[in-house]
Protein backbone atom coordinates (compact mmCIF):
# COMPACT_ATOMS: atom_id res chain seq x y z
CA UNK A 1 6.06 -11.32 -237.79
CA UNK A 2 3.39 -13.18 -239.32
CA UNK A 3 1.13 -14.12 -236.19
CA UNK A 4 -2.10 -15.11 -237.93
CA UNK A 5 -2.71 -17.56 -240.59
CA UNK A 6 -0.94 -15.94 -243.73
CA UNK A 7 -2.32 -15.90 -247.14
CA UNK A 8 1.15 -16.80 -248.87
CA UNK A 9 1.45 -19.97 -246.52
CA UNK A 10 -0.94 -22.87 -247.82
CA UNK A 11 -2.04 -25.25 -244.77
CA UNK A 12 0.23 -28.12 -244.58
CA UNK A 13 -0.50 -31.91 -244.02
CA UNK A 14 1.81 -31.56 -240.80
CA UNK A 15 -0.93 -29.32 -239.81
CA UNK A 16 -3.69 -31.90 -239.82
CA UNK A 17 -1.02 -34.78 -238.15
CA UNK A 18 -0.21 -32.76 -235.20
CA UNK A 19 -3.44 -31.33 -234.43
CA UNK A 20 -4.78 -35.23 -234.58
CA UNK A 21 -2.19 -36.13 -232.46
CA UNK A 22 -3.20 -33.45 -230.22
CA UNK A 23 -6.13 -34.27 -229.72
CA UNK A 24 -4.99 -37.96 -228.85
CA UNK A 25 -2.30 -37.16 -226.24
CA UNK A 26 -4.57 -34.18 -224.44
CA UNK A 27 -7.47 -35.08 -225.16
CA UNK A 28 -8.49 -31.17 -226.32
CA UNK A 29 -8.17 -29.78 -229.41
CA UNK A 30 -4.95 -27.44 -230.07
CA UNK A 31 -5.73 -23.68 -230.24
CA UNK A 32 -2.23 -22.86 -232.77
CA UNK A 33 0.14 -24.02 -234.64
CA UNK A 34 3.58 -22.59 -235.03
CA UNK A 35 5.44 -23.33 -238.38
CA UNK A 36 9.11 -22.63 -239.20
CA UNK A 37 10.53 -24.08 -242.65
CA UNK A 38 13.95 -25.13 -242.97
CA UNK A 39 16.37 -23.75 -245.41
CA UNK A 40 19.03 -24.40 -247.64
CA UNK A 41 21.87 -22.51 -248.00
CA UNK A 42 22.59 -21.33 -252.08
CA UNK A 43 26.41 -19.92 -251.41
CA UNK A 44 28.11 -18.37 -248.52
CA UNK A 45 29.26 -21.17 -246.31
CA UNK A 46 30.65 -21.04 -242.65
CA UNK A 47 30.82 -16.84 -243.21
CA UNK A 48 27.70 -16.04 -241.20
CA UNK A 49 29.23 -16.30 -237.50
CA UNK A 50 32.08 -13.80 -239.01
CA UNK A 51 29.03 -11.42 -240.03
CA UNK A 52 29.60 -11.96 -243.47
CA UNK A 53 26.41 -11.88 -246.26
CA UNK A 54 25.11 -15.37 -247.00
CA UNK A 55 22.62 -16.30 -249.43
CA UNK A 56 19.97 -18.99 -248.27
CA UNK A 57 16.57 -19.46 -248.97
CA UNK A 58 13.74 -21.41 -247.04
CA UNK A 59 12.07 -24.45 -248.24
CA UNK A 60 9.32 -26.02 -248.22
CA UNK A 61 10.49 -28.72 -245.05
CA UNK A 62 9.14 -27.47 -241.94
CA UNK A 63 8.53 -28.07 -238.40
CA UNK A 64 5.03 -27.66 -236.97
CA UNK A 65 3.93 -27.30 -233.68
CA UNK A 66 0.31 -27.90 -232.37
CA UNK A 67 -0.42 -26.02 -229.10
CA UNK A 68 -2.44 -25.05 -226.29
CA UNK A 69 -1.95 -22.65 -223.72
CA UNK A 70 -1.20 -23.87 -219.93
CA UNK A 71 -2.10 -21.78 -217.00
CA UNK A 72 1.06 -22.35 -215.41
CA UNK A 73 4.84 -21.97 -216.44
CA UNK A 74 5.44 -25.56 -217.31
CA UNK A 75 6.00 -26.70 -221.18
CA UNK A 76 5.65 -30.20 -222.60
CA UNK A 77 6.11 -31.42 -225.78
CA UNK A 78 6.14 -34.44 -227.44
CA UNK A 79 7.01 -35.40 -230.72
CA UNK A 80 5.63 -37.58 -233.27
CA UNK A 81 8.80 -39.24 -234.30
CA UNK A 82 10.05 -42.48 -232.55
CA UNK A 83 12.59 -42.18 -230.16
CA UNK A 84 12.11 -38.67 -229.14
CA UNK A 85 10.74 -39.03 -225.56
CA UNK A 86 8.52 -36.22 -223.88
CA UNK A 87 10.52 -32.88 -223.07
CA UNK A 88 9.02 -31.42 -219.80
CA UNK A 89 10.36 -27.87 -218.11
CA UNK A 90 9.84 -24.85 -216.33
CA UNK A 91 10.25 -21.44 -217.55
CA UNK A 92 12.79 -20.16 -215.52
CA UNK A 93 16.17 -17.94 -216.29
CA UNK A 94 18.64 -20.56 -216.57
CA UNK A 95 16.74 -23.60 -217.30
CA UNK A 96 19.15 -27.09 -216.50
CA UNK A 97 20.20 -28.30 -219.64
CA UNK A 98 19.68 -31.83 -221.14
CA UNK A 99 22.47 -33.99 -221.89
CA UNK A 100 24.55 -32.93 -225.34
CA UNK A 101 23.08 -33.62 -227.91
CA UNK A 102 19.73 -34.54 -226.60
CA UNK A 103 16.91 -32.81 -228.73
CA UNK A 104 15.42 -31.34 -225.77
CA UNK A 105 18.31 -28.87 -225.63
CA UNK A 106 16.58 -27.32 -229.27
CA UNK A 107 12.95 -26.88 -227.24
CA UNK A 108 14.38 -25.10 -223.97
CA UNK A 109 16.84 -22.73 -225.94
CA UNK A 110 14.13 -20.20 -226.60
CA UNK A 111 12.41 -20.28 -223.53
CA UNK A 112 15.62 -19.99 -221.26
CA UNK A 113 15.84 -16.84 -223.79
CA UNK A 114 12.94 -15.31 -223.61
CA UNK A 115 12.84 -15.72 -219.90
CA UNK A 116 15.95 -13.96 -219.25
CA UNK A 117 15.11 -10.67 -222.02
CA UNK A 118 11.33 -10.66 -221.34
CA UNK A 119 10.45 -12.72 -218.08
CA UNK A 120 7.84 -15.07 -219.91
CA UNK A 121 6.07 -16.86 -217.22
CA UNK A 122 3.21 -18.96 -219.27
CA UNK A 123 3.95 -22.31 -220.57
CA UNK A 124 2.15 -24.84 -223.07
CA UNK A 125 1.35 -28.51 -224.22
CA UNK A 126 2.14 -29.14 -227.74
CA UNK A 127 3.07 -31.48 -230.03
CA UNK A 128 5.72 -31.56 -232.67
CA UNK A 129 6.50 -32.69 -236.18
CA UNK A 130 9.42 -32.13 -238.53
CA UNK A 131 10.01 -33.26 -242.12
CA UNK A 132 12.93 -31.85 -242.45
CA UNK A 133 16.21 -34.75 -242.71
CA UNK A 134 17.73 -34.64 -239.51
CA UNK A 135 21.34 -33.55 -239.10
CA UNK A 136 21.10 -32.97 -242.73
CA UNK A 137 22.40 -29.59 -243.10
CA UNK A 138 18.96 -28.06 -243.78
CA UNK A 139 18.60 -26.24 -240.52
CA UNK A 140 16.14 -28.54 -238.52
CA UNK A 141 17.40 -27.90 -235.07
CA UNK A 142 16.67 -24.43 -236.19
CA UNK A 143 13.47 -24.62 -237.20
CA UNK A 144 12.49 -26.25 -233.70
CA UNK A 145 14.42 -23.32 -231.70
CA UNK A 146 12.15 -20.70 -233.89
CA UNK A 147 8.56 -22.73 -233.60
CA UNK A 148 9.02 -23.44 -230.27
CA UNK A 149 10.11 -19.76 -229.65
CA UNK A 150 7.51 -18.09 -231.72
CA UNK A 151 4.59 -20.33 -229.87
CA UNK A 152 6.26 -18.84 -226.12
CA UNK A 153 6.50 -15.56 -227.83
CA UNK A 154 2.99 -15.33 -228.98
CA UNK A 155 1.38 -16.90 -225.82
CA UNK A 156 3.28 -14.80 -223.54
CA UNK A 157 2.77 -10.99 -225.55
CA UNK A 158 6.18 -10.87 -226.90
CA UNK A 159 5.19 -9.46 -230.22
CA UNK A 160 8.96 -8.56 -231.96
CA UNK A 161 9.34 -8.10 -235.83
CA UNK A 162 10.89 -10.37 -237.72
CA UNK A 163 14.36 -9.44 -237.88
CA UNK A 164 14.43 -8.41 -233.91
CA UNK A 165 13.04 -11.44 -233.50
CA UNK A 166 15.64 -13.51 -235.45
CA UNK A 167 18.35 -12.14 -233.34
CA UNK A 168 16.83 -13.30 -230.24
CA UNK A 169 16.58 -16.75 -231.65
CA UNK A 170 20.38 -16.55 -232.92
CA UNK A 171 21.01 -15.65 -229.59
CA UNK A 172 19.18 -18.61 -227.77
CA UNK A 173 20.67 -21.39 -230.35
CA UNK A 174 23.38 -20.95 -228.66
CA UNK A 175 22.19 -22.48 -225.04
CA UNK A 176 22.93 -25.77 -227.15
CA UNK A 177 26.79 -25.15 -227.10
CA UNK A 178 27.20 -24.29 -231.01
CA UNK A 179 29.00 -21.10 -231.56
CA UNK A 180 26.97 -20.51 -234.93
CA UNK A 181 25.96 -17.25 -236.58
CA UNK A 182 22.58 -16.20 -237.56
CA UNK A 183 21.48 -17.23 -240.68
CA UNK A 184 19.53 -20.08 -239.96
CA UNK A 185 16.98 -18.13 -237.81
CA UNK A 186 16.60 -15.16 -239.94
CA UNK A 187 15.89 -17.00 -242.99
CA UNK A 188 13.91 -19.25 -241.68
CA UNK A 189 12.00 -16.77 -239.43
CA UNK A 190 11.96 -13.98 -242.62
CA UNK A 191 11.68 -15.89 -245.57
CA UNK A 192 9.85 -15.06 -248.98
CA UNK A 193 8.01 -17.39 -251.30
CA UNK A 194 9.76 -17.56 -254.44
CA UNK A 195 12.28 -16.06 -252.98
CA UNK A 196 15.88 -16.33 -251.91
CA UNK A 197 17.66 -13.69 -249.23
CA UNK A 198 20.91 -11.87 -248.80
CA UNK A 199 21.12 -11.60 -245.07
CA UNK A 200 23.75 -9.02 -244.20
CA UNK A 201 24.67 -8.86 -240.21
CA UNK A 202 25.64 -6.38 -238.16
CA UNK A 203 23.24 -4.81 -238.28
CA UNK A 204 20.94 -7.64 -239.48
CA UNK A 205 19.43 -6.52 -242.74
CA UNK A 206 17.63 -9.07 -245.66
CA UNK A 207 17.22 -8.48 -249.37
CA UNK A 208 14.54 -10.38 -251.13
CA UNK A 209 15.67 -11.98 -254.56
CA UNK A 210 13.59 -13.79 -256.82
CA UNK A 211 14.87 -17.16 -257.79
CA UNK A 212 14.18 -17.36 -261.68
CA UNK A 213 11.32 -19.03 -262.84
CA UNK A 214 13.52 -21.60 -264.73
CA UNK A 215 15.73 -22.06 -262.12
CA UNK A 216 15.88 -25.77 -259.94
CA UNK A 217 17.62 -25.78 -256.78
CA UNK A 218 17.77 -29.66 -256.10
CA UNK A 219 18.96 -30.84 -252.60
CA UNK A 220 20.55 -34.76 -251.75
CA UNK A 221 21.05 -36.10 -249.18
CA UNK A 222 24.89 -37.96 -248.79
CA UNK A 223 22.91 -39.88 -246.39
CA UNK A 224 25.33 -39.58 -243.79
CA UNK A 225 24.24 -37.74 -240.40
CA UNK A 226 25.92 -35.15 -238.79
CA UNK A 227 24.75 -33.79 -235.33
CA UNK A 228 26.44 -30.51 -234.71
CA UNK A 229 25.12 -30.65 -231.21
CA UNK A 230 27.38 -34.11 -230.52
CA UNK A 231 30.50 -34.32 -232.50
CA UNK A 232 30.77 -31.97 -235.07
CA UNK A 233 29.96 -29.55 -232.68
CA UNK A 234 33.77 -29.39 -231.75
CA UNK A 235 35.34 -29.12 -234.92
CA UNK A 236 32.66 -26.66 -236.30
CA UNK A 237 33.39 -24.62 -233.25
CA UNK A 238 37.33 -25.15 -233.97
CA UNK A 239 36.90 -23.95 -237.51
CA UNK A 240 35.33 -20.75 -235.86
CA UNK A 241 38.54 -20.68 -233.79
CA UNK A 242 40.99 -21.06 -236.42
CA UNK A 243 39.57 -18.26 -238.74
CA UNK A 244 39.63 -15.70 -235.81
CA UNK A 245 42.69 -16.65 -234.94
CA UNK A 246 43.94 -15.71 -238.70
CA UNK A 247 41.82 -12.52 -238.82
CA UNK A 248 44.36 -11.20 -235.84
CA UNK A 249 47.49 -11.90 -237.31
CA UNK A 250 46.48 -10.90 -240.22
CA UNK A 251 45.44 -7.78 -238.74
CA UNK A 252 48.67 -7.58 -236.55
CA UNK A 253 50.51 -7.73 -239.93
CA UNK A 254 48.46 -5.34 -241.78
CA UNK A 255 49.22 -2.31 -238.96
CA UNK A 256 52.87 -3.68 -238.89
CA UNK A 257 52.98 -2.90 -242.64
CA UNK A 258 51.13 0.38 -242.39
CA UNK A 259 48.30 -1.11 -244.78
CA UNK A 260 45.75 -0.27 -241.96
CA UNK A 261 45.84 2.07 -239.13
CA UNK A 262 43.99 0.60 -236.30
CA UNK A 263 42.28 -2.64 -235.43
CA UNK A 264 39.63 -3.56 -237.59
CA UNK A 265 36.30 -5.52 -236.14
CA UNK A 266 36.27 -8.23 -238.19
CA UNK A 267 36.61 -9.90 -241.99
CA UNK A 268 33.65 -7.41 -242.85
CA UNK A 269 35.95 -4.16 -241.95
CA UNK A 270 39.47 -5.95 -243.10
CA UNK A 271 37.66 -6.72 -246.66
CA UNK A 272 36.20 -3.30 -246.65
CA UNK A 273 39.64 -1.59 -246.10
CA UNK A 274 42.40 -4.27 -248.07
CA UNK A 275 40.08 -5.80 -250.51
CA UNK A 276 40.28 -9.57 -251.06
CA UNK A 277 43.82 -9.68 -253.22
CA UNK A 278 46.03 -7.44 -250.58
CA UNK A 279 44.34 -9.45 -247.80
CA UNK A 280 45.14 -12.66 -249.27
CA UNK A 281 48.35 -11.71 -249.86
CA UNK A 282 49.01 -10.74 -246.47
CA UNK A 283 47.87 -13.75 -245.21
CA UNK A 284 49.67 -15.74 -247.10
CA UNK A 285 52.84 -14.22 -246.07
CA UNK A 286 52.51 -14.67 -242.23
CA UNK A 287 50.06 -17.52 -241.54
CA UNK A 288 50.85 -21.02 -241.34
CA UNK A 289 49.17 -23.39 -243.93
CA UNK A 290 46.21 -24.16 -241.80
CA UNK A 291 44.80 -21.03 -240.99
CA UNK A 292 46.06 -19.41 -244.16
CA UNK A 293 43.23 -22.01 -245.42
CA UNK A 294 40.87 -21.40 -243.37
CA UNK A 295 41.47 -17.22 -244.17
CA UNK A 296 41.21 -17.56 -247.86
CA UNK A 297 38.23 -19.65 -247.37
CA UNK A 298 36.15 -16.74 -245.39
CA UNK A 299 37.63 -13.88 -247.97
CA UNK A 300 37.09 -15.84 -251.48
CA UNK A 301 33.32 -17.20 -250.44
CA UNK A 302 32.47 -14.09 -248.87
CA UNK A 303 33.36 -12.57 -252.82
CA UNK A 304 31.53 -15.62 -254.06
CA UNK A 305 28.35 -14.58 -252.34
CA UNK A 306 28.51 -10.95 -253.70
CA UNK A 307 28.93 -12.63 -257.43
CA UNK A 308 26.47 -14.94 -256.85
CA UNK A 309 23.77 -12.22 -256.20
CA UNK A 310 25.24 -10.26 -259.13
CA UNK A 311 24.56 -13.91 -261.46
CA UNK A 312 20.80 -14.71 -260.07
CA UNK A 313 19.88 -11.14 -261.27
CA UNK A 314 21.05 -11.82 -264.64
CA UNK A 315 20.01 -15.34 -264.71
CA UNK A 316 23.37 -17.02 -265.20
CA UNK A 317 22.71 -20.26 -264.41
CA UNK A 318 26.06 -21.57 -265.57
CA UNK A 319 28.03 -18.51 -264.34
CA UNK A 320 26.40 -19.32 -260.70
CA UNK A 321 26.84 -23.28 -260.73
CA UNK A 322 30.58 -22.44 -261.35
CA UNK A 323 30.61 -20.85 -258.33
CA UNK A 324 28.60 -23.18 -256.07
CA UNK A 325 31.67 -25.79 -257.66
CA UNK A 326 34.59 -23.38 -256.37
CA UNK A 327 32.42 -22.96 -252.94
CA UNK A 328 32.61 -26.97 -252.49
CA UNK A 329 36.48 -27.04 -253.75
CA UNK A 330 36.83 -24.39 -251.06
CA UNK A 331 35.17 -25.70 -248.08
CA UNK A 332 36.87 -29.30 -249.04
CA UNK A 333 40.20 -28.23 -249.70
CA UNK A 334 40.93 -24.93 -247.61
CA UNK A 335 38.12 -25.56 -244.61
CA UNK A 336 38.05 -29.04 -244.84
CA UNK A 337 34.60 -29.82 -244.22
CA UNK A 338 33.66 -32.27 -246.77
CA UNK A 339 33.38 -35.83 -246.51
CA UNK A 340 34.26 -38.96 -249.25
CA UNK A 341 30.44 -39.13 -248.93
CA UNK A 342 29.58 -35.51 -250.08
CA UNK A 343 32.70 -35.39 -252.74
CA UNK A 344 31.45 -38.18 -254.65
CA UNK A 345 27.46 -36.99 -254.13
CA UNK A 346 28.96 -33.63 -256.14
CA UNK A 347 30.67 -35.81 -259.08
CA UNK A 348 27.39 -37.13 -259.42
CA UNK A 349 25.43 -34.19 -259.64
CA UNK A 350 27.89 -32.60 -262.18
CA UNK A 351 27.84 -35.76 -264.28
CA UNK A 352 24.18 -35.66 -263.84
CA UNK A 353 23.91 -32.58 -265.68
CA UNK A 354 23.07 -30.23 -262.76
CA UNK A 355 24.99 -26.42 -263.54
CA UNK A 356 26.95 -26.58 -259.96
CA UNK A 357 26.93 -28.78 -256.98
CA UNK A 358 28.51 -27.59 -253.19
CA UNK A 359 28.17 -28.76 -250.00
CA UNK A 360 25.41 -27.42 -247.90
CA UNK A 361 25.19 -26.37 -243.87
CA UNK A 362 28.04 -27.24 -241.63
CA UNK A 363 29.22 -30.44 -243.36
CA UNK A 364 31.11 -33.52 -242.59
CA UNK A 365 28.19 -34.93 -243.92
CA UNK A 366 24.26 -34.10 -244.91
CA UNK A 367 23.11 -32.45 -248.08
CA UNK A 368 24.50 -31.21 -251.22
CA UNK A 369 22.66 -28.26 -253.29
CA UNK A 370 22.83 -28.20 -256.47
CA UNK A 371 21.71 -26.18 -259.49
CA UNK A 372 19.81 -27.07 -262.84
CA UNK A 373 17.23 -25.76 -264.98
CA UNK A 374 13.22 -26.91 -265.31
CA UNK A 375 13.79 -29.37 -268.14
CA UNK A 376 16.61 -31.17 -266.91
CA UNK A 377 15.17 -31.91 -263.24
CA UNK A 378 14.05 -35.23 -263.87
CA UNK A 379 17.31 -36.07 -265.57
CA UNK A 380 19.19 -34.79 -263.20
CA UNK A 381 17.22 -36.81 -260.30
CA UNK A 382 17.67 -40.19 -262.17
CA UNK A 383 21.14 -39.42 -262.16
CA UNK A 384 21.20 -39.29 -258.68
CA UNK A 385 19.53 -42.35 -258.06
CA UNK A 386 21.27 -44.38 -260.78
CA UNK A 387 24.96 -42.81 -259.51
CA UNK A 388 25.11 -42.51 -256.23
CA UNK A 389 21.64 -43.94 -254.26
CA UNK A 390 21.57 -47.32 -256.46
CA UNK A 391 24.84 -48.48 -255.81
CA UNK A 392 25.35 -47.48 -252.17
CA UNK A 393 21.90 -49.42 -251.36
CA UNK A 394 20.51 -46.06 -250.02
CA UNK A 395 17.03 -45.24 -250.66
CA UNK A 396 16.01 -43.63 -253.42
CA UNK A 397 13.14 -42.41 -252.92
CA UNK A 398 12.94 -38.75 -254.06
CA UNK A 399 10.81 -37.37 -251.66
CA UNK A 400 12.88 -38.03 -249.03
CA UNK A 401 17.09 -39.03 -250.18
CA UNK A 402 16.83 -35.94 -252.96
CA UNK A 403 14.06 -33.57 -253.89
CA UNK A 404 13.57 -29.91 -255.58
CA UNK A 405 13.71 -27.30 -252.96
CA UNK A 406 10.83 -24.66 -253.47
CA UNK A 407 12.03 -21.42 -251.97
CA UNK A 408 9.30 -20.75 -249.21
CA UNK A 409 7.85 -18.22 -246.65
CA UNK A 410 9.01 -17.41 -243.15
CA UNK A 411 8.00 -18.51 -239.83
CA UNK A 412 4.29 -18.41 -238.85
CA UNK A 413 1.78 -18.15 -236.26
CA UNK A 414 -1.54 -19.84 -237.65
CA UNK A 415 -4.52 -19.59 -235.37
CA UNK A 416 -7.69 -21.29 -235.50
């Protein structure tokens, strides 16, 4: 882990707001900040959780938290945004929940965590900000469970590498009620500058690829939120449910037929032994429409993912924006995760001249990502704005509705 001030990080503005802020509400000055960027998914969509490779990077949106050791095992935080009232707890195993979907849910997943594996005791004040879009798809409940966690971590001599580490976050996410898998934290926790990652799982492994230099990954926002802690939370979860429940017929089938000869442990070990054309096949001759869907899905994007990686090396940029447009037909016509919203936001990317355009992070809403060259970025983001922003009224301000996403380093611990 990075648990001093890293070269390859340059100090953010959050940096300066938070410590101010500090100052204000404790009247001391902060002794740390904890930073952990958000990320944006490239290809590889709702595969993680069925230990499948994804291929994310992290950007340049991050949450930063300003801290201070306390001599006791109470934490409070408070944020900078409006309407995000004071969180107040007590390390303990089992810490009481908040109510769903409260964002205090985000700041006691680690520490109910770490208590349980490591028996933290020592607590802190601090003071958060984010700018990452909320319930955007970009990961920024995520990126509070990790700074929050690496802050308790540090103060309390938990010093785990990265990847260890990302598991342990993965692992606490889930206090919130989201059966997710763990992308989010490993990227965002083990990221590279310049850099996107295949993240394998099982065992958690992450392979550093260079984005090229003429590449643009642009992200939008549909401007339509999506809490996966409130509603979505129930049909991302039943998605989850619907593809395992296709991996064991499927499975069932395949030892009926004699095609395998024991149970395998998940899409991983089925792909591994059938290969994505028997498999399909199979399931399309004993699953019902639904969850034959939702099976191709998982098979065809986990291929997508290994193509992808295959196109980024040789700098296809058209080869891999036709495969970030099957991902979205995909996850809109055989998961059915899209949105009118996020359909139309991909017409208008294409038309805009970007390579590809998908969906990006659980869906139902949030971002799209999309893919265009160095030259055509500013074409590209007045296509947005005249397209899509313009006539829905939405803002169009590119800092904040649509922006290029800089592929950015990993969680860190910056001490002053």
């Amino acid at each position: 882990m990075n648990w001093t001030n890293p070269s390859q990080v340059d100090r953010s503005p959050l940096e300066l707001v938070s410590g101010e802020m500090f100052a204000k509400e404790f009247g001391v000055q902060p002794t740390h900040f904890a930073r952990a960027p958000g990320r944006v998914n490239l290809i590889g969509e709702h595969i993680d959780y069925h230990d499948l490779p994804v291929f994310p990077m992290a950007i340049q949106r991050e949450a930063y938290l300003a801290f201070r050791c306390r001599d006791d095992g109470f934490v409070r935080i408070r944020s900078v945004r409006e309407g995000f009232e004071e969180v107040e707890f007590e390390i303990v195993p089992g810490i009481t929940a908040s109510p769903p979907g409260h964002w205090g849910n985000y700041l006691k997943a680690p520490a109910d965590e770490l208590a349980r594996r490591f028996a933290i005791s020592r607590g802190f004040d601090g003071v958060l900000v984010s700018n990452i879009p909320i319930a955007a798809g970009l990961s920024s409940s995520s990126a509070l469970v990790n700074a929050v966690g690496l802050a308790l971590a540090h103060i309390n001599g938990v010093m785990l590498e990265t990847l260890p580490f990302a598991e342990v976050m993965a692992d606490a996410e889930r206090y919130t009620g989201t059966r997710g898998g763990g992308m989010d934290q490993a990227i965002s926790i083990g990221g590279h500058a310049h850099h996107a990652a295949q993240i394998k799982f099982s065992p958690l492994t992450m392979s550093h690829m260079l984005v090229p230099e003429r590449w643009r990954f642009i992200i939008a926002n549909s401007g339509v939120r999506v809490e996966k802690s409130g509603y979505a939370m129930g049909v991302y979860n039943a998605r989850r449910d619907e593809s395992e429940q296709a991996l064991r017929i499927v499975t069932n089938a395949a030892l009926d037929r004699g095609l395998i000869h024991s149970q395998v442990t998940g899409y991983k070990n089925l792909l591994e032994i059938l290969g994505e054309d028997i498999a399909i096949e199979v399931a399309e001759a004993v699953l019902e429409r639904i969850l034959f869907q939702r099976f191709r899905h998982v098979i065809t994007e986990a291929v997508r993912v290994r193509t992808a990686i295959d196109l980024m090396a040789s700098e296809d940029v058209q080869g891999f924006g036709w495969l970030m447009d099957a991902s979205h037909r995909s996850l809109r016509v055989d998961y059915e995760v899209s949105s009118v919203e996020l359909d139309k936001l991909v017409v208008v990317c294409r038309e805009a001249g970007a390579a590809g355009a998908r969906l990006t992070g659980a869906g139902f809403g949030g971002c799209v990502i999309m893919l265009t060259e160095q030259d055509k970025v500013d074409m590209v983001l007045e296509g947005l704005s005249q397209g899509y922003y313009g006539p829905l009224s939405l803002s169009t301000d590119t800092d904040q509705s649509h922006f290029v996403a800089r592929p950015s380093a990993g969680a860190s611990i910056i001490t002053l």
